[in-house]
Protein backbone atom coordinates (compact mmCIF):
# COMPACT_ATOMS: atom_id res chain seq x y z
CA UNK A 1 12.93 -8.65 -4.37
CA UNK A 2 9.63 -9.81 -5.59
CA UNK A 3 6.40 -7.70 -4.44
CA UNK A 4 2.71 -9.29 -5.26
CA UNK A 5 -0.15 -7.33 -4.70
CA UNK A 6 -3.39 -8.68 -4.42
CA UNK A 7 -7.31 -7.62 -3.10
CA UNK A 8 -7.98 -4.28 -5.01
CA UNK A 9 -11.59 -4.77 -6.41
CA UNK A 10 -14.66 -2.72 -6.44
CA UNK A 11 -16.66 -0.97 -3.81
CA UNK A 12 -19.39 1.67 -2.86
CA UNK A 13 -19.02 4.44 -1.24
CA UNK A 14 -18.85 3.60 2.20
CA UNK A 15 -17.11 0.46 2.08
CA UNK A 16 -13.99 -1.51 2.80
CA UNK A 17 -11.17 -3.02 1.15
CA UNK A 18 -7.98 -4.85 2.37
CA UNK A 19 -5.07 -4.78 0.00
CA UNK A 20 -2.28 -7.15 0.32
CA UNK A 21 1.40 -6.74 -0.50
CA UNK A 22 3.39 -10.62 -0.23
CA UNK A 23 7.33 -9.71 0.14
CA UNK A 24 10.08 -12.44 -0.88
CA UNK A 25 13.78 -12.31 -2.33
CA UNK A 26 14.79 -10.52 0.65
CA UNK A 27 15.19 -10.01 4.19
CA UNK A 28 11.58 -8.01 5.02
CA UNK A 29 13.15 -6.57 7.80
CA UNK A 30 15.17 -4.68 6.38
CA UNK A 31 12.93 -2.28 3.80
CA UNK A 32 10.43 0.10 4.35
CA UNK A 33 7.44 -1.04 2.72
CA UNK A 34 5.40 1.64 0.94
CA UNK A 35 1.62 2.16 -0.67
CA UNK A 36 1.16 4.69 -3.49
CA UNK A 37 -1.66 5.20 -5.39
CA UNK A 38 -2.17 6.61 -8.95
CA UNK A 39 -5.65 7.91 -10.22
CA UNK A 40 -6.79 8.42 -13.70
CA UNK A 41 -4.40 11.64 -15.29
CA UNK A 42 -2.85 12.19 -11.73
CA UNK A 43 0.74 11.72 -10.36
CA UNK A 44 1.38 8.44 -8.06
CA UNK A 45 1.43 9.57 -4.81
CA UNK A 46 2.04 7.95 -1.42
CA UNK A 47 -0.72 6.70 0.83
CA UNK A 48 1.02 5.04 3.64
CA UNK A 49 4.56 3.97 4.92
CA UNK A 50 5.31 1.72 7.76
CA UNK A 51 9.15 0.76 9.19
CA UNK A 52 10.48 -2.41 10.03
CA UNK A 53 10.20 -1.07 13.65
CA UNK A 54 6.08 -0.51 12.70
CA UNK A 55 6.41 3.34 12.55
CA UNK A 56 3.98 4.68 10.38
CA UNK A 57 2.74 7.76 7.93
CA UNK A 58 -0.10 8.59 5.77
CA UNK A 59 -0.68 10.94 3.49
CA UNK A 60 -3.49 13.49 4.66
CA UNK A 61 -6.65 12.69 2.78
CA UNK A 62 -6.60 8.60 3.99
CA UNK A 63 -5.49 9.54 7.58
CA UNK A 64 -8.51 7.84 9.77
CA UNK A 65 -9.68 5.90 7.44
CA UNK A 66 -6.99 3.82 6.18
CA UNK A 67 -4.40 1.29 8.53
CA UNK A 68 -0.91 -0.07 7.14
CA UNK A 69 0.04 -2.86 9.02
CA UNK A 70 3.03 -5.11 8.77
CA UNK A 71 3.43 -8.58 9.42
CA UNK A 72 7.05 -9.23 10.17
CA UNK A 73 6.97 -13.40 10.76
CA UNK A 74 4.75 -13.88 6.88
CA UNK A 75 6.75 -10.74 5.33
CA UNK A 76 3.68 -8.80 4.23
CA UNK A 77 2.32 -5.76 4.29
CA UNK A 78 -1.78 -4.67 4.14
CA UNK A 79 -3.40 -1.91 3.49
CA UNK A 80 -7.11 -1.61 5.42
CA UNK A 81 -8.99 0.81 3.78
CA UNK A 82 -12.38 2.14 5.34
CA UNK A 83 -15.19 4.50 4.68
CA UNK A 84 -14.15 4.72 1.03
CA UNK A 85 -14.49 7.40 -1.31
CA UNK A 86 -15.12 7.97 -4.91
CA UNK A 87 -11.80 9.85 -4.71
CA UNK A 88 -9.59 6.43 -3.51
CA UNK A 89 -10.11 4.92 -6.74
CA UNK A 90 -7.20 4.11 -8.53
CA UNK A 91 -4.48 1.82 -9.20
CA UNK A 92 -2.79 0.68 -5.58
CA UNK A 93 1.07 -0.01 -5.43
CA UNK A 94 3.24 -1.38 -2.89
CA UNK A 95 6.91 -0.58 -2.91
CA UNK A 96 10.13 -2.14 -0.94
CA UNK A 97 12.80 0.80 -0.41
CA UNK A 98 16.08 -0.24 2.27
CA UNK A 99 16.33 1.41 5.05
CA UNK A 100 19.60 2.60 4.28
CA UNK A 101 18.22 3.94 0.86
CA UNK A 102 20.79 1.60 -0.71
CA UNK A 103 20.08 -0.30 -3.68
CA UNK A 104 16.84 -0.27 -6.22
CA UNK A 105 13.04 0.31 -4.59
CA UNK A 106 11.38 -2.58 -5.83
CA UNK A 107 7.36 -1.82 -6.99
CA UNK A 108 4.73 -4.22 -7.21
CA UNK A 109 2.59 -4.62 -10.21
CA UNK A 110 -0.27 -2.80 -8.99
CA UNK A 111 -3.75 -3.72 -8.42
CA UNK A 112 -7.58 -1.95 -9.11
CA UNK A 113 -9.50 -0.33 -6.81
CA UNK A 114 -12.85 1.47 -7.74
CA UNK A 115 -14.99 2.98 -5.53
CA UNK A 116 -18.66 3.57 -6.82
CA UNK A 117 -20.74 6.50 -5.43
């Protein structure tokens, strides 16, 4: 499984951002595909999940203002991030896990995103 990321960038305070995740190597269907974050001396955490089936989480602090949404026929996921915050910034990773928690998760390289007050 190969997972590119792409879109992270810089924005003010306010603004938007749309991350995307391009899946191949695999059959899409058949992970759940992930967003975690990692800010500057802080722990990676997860933003957002979504299933195969388009069920979805988010951590607490994004809820409202970010959307993860899965395209099943290109095999990508995006991440729409709104009404940004200082706080968002950091380095943006998507991750591939099966649905039967068999086998490796598979993690993107990561991209930038830095949000200026």
């Amino acid at each position: 499984v190969q997972l590119v990321e792409s879109g992270g960038g810089l924005a003010q305070a306010g603004g938007s951002l749309r991350l995307s995740c391009r899946f191949s190597g695999s059959t899409f269907g058949l992970y759940v595909m992930n967003w975690y974050r990692q800010g500057p001396g802080k722990q990676r955490e997860l933003v957002a999940m979504i299933t195969s089936g388009q069920s979805t989480n988010y951590a607490d602090s994004v809820k409202g203002r970010f959307s993860i949404i899965r395209d099943n026929a290109d095999n990508a996921v995006y991440l729409q991030m709104n009404h940004l915050k200082p706080e968002d910034s950091a380095v943006y990773y998507c991750k591939a896990s099966h649905t039967m928690r068999i086998g490796p998760e598979y993690w993107g390289q990561g991209t930038q995103v830095t949000v200026s007050s």
